[in-house]
Protein backbone atom coordinates (compact mmCIF):
# COMPACT_ATOMS: atom_id res chain seq x y z
CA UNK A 1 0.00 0.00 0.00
CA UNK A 2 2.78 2.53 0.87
CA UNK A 3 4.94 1.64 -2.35
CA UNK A 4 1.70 1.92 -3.86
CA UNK A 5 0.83 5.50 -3.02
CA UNK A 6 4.53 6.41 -3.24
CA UNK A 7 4.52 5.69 -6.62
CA UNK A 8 1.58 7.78 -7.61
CA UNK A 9 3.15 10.64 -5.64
CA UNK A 10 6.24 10.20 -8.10
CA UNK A 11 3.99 10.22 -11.04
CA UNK A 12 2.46 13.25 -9.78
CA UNK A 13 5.18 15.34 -8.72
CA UNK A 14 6.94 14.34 -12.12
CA UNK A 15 3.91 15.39 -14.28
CA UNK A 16 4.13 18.66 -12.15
CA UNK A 17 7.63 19.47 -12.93
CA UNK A 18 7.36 18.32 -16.73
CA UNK A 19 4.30 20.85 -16.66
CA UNK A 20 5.99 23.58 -15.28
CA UNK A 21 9.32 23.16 -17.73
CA UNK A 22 6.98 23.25 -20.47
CA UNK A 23 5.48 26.78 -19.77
CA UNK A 24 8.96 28.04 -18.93
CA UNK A 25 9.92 26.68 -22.38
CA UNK A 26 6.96 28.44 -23.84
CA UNK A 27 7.34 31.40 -21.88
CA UNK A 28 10.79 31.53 -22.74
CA UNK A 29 9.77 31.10 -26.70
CA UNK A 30 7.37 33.93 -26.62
CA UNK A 31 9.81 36.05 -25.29
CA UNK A 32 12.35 35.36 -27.82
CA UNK A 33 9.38 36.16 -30.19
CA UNK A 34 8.82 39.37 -28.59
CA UNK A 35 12.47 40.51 -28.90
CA UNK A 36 12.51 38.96 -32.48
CA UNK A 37 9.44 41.52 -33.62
CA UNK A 38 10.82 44.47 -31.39
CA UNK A 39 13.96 44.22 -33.44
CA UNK A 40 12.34 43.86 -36.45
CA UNK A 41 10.53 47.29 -36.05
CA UNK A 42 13.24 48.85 -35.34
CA UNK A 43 14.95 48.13 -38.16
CA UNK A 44 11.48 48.79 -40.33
CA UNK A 45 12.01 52.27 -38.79
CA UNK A 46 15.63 52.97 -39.55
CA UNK A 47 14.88 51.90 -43.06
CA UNK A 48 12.07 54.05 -43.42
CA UNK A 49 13.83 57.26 -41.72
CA UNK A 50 16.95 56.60 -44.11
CA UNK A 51 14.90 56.75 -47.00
CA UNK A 52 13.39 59.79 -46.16
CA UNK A 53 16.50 61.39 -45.11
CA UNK A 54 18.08 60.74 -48.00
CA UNK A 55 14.96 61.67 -50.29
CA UNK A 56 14.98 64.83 -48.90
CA UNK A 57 18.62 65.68 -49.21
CA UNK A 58 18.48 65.11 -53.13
CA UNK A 59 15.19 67.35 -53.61
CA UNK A 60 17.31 70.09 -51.86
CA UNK A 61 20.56 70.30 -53.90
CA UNK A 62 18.51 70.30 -57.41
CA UNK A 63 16.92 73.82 -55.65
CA UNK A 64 20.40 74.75 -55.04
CA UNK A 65 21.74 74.27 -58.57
CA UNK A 66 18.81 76.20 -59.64
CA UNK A 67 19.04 79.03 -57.44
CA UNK A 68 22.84 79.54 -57.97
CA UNK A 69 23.20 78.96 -61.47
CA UNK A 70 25.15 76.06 -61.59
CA UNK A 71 26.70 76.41 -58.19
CA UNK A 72 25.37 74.38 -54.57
CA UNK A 73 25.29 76.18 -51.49
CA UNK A 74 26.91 74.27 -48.41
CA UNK A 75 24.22 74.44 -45.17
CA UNK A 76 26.89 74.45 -42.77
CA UNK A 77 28.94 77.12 -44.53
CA UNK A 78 28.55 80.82 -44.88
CA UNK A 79 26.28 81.60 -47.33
CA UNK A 80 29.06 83.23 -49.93
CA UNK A 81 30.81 80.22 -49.76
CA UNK A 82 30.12 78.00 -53.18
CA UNK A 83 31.45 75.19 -55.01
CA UNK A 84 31.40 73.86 -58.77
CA UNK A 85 28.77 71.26 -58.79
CA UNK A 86 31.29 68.87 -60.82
CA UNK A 87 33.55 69.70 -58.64
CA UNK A 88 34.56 65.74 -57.18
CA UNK A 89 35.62 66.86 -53.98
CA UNK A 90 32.72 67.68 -51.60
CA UNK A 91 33.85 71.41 -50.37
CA UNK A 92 31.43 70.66 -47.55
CA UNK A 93 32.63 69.71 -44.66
CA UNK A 94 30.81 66.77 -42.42
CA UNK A 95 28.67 68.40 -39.39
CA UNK A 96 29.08 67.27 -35.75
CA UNK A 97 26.98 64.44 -34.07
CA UNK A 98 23.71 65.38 -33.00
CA UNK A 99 22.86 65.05 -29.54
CA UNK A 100 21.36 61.37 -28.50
CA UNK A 101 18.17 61.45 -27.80
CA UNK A 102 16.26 60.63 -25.12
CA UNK A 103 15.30 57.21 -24.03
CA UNK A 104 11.13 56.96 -24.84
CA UNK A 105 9.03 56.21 -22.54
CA UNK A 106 8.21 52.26 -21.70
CA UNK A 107 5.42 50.93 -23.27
CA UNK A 108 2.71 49.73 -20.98
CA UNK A 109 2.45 45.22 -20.26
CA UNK A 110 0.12 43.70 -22.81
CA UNK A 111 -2.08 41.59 -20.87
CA UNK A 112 -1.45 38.13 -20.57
CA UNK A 113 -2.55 35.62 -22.96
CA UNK A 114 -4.99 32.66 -22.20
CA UNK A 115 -3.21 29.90 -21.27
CA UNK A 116 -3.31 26.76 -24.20
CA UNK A 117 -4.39 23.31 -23.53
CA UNK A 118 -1.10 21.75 -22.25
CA UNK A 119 0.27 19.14 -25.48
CA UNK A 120 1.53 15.70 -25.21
CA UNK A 121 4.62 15.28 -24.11
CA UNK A 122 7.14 14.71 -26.03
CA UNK A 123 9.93 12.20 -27.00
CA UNK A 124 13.12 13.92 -25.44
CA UNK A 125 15.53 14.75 -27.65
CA UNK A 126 19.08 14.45 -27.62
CA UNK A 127 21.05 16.44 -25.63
CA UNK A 128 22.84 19.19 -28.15
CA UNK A 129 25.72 20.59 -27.60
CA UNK A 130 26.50 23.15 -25.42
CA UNK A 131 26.54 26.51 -27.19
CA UNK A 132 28.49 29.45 -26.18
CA UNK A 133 27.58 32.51 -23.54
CA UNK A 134 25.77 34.59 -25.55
CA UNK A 135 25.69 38.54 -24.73
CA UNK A 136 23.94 39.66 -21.34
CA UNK A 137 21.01 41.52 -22.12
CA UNK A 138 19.16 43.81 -20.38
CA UNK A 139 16.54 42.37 -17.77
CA UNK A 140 13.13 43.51 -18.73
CA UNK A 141 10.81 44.79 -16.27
CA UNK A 142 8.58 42.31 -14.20
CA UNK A 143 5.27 41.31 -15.90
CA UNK A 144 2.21 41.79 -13.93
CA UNK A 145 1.83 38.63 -11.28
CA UNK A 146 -0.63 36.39 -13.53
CA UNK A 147 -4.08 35.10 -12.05
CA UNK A 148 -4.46 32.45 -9.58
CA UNK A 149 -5.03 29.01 -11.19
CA UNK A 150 -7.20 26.94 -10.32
CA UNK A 151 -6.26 24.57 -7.34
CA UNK A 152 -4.87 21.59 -7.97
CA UNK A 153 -6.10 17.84 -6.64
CA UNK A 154 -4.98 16.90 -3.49
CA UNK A 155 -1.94 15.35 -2.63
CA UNK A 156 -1.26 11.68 -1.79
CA UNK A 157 -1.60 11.92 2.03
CA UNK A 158 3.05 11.73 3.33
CA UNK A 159 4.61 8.78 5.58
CA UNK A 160 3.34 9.31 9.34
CA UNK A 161 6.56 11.71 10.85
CA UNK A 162 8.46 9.91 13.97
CA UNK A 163 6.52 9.70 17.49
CA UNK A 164 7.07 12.90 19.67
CA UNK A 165 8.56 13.34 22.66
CA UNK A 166 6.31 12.43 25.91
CA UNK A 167 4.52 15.35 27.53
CA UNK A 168 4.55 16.25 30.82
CA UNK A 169 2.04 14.54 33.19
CA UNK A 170 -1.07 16.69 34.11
CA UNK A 171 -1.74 17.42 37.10
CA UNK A 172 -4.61 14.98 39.05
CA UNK A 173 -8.25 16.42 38.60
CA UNK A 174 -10.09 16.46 41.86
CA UNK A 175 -11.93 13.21 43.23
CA UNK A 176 -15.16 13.08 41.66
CA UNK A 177 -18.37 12.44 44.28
CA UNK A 178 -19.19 8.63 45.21
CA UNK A 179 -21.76 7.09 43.29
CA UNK A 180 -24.81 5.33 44.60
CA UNK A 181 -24.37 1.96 45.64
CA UNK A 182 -25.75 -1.15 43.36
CA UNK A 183 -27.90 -3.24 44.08
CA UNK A 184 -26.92 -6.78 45.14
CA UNK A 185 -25.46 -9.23 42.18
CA UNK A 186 -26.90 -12.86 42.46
CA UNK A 187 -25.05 -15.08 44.38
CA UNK A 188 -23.22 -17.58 41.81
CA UNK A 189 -23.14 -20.88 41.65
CA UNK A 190 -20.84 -23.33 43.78
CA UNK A 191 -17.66 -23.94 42.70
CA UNK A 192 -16.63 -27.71 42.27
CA UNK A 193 -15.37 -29.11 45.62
CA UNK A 194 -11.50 -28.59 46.06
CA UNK A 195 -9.05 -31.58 46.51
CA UNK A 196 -8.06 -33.30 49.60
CA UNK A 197 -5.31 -31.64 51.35
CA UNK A 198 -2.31 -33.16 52.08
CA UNK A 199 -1.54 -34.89 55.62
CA UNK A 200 -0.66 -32.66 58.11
CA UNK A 201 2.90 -33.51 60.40
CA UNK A 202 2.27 -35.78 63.15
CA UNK A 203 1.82 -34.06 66.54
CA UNK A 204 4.56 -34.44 69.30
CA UNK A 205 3.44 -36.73 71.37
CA UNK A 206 1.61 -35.26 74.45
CA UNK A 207 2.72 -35.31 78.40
CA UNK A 208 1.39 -38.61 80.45
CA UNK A 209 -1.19 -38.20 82.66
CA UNK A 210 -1.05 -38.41 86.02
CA UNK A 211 -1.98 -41.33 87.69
CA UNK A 212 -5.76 -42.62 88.44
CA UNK A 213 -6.90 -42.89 92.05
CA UNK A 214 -6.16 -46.88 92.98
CA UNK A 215 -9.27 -49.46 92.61
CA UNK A 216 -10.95 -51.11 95.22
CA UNK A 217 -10.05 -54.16 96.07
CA UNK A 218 -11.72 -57.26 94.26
CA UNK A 219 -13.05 -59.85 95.81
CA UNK A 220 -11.31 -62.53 96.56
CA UNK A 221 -11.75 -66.06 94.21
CA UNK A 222 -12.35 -69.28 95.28
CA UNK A 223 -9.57 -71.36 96.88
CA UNK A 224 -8.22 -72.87 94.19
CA UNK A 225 -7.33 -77.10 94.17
CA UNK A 226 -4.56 -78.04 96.74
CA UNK A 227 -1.86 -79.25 94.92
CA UNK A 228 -0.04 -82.36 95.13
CA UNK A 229 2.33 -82.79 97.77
CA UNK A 230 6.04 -82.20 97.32
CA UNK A 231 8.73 -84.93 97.93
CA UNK A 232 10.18 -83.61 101.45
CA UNK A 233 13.98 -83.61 100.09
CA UNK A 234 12.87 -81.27 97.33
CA UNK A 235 14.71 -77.92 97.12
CA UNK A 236 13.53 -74.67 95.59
CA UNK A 237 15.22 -72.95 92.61
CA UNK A 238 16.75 -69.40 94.12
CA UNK A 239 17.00 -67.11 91.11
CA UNK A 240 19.96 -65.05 90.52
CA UNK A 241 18.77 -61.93 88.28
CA UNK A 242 20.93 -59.06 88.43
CA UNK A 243 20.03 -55.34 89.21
CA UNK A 244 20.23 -52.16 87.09
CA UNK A 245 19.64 -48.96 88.14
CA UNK A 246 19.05 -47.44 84.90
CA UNK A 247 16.96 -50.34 83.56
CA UNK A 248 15.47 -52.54 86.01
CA UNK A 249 14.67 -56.09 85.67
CA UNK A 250 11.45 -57.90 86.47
CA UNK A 251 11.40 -60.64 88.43
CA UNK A 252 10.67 -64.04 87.05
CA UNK A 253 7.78 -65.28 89.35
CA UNK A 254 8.00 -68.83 88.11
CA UNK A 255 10.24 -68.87 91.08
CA UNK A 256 9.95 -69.07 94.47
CA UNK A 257 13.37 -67.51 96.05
CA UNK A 258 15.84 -64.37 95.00
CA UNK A 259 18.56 -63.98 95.93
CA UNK A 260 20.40 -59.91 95.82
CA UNK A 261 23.64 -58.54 95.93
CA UNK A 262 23.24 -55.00 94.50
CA UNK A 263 20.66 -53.07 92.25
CA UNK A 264 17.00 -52.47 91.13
CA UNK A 265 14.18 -54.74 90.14
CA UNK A 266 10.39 -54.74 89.53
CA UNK A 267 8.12 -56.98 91.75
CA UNK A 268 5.14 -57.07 89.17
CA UNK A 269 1.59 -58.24 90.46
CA UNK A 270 0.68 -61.52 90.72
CA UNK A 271 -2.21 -64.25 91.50
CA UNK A 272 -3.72 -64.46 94.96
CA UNK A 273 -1.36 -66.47 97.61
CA UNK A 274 1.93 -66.13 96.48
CA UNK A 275 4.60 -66.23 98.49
CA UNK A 276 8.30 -65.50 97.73
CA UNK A 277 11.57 -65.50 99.48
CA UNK A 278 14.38 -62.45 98.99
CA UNK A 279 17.88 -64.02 100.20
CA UNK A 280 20.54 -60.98 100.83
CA UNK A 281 23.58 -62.53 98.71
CA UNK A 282 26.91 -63.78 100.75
CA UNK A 283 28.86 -60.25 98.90
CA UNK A 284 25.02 -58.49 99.35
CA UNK A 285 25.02 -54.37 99.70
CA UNK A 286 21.85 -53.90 102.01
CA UNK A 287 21.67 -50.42 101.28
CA UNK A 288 22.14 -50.85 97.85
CA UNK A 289 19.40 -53.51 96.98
CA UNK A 290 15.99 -51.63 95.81
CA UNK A 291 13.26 -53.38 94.75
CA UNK A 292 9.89 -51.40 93.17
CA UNK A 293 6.87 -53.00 93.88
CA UNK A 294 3.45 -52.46 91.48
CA UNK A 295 1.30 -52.36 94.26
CA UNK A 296 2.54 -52.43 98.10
CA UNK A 297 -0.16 -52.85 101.09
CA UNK A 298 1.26 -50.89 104.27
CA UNK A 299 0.28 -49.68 108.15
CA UNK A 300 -0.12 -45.97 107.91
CA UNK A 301 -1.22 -45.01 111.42
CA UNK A 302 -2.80 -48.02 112.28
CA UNK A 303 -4.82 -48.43 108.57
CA UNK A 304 -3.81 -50.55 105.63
CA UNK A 305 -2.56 -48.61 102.26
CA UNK A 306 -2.04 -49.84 99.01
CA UNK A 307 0.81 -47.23 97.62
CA UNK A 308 1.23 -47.70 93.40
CA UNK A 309 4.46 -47.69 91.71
CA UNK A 310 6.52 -47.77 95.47
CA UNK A 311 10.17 -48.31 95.91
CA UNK A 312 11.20 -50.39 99.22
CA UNK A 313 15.00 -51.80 100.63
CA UNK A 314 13.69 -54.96 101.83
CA UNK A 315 16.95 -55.44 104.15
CA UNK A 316 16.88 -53.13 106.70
CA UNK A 317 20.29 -51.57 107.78
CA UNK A 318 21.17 -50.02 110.82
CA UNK A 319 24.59 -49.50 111.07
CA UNK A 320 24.90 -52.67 113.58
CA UNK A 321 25.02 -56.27 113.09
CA UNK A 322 21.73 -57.99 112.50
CA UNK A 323 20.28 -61.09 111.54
CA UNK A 324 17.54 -60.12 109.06
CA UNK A 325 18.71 -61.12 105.98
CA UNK A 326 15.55 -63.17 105.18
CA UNK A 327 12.60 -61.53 103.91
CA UNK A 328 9.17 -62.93 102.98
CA UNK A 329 7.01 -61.14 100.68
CA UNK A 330 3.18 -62.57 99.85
CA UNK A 331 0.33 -61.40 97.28
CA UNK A 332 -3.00 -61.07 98.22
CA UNK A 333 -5.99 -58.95 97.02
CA UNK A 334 -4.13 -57.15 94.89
CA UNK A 335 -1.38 -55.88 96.86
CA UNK A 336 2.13 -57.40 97.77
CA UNK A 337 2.69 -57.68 101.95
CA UNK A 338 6.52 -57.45 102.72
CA UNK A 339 7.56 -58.95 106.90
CA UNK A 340 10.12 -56.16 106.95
CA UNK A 341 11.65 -53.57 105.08
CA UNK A 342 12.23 -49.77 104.42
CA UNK A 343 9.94 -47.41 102.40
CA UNK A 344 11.88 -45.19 100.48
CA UNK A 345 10.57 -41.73 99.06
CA UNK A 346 11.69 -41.39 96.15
């Protein structure tokens, strides 16, 4: 589109300029024309004044050889002065040159012609050769500024010019007043139900709770079957489990008799009527044996306790030789009775 229009606007601008070299050209011509003619007059005139000037100098010397029998007066001489008519020498001497005369006065502008339909354009010709400077001539005066042509079509519309500069910012018009508030839009339709979250961290683990108030007692069962009678040179198995104070051992129960020399164990619960035996080993440290008993019946003030989760030193130790080294423990309604022993506090 823009080669398009910029080849009309070409085609235009060169039709312009081949239309305006043509009326030079034919200005130009006319001119030439005019100076051709002036010249031509003029030299109509100089023939015409010769002729006269010379008609009338021949009508006055035949007066003159009339009037003077014979002999021709010279204009320019006193009037006594003659000459011999055959005389080949002109006597006469030639006058001086006139004065020039003054310029005339300027003829007035013709007006200007119409102006001819414009002709085809030509072939262009070969270029001649250049001639040589002719004479300056004089500059004539300025015609009179022709009429106003017509105007012409519009031109093709130019390329867009380059993006300006930025301006300035304007300054910020005043807040305008609030409008009124709408009314209420519908409420839309539910969105589609969103995916199942990932699983959270687990959760540190929470503090224990404290300890539940003790149960009461059961009832006690049925006397169970006696059991057959033992073979009088049978011995029990003492068990030999030893103590840790960091990580306490519980007590096998399948046996019958323990015997200690120095650290902690657990007495767990166990069925109704049993009985066990705690030995104090040969190398035994009294106040170094501990044993923690689940439940532990005891006299406070005259009243049986149960105490949960109790720590007793079954040997007692005084600081003096003393022949408890035997201690009997038995389990009955849910509690564990020691015959001696030491209830520690913590």
């Amino acid at each position: 589109m823009v080669f398009s229009h910029l080849r009309q606007f070409i085609m235009t601008h060169t039709f312009v300029n081949e239309q305006f070299l043509f009326n030079q050209r034919r200005f130009m011509n006319n001119r030439r024309n005019l100076k051709r003619a002036a010249t031509a007059l003029v030299a109509i005139f100089l023939l015409i004044g010769m002729c006269w000037y010379f008609c009338d100098s021949s009508s006055h010397r035949q007066d003159g050889r009339n009037a003077n029998n014979g002999l021709e007066s010279c204009p320019n001489l006193p009037s006594t002065t003659v000459k011999p008519v055959n005389n080949s020498t002109d006597p006469c001497p030639a006058g001086s040159t006139g004065l020039t005369g003054s310029t005339g006065a300027t003829g007035t502008a013709g007006t200007t012609g119409l102006i001819g339909a414009t002709g085809a354009t030509g072939l262009i010709g070969l270029t001649g050769l250049t001639g040589s400077a002719g004479t300056a001539e004089t500059t004539g005066l300025t015609g009179a500024t022709g009429a106003t042509g017509t105007p012409g079509s519009t031109g093709l519309i130019g390329l867009t010019g380059l993006t300006g500069t930025a301006g300035t910012a304007g300054t910020a018009g005043t807040t305008g007043l609030t409008g009124e508030v709408g009314t209420t839009g519908a409420v839309g339709a539910t969105g589609p139900i969103g995916s199942i979250g990932l699983t959270g961290a687990t959760g540190t683990t929470g503090l224990t709770g404290a300890t539940g108030a003790t149960g009461a007692v059961g009832a006690t069962g049925p006397i169970g079957l006696t059991g057959a009678t033992g073979s009088a040179s049978g011995a029990m198995t003492v068990g030999t489990q030893a103590g840790d104070d960091a990580n306490p051992p519980i007590l096998n129960l399948s046996l019958r008799a323990f015997e200690f020399v120095s650290g902690t164990w657990i007495l767990p619960d166990a069925p109704n009527g049993t009985l066990i035996y705690l030995v104090l080993g040969t190398s035994g440290l009294s106040q170094s044996i501990h044993i923690h008993v689940d439940h532990l019946r005891v006299i406070d003030h005259g009243d049986a306790t149960i105490l949960i989760n109790q720590n007793i030193d079954p040997f007692v130790y005084s600081g003096t030789i003393g022949p408890t080294s035997l201690v009997t423990a038995f389990f009955n309604s849910g509690a564990w009775s020691f015959s001696t022993g030491t209830i520690r506090a913590d």
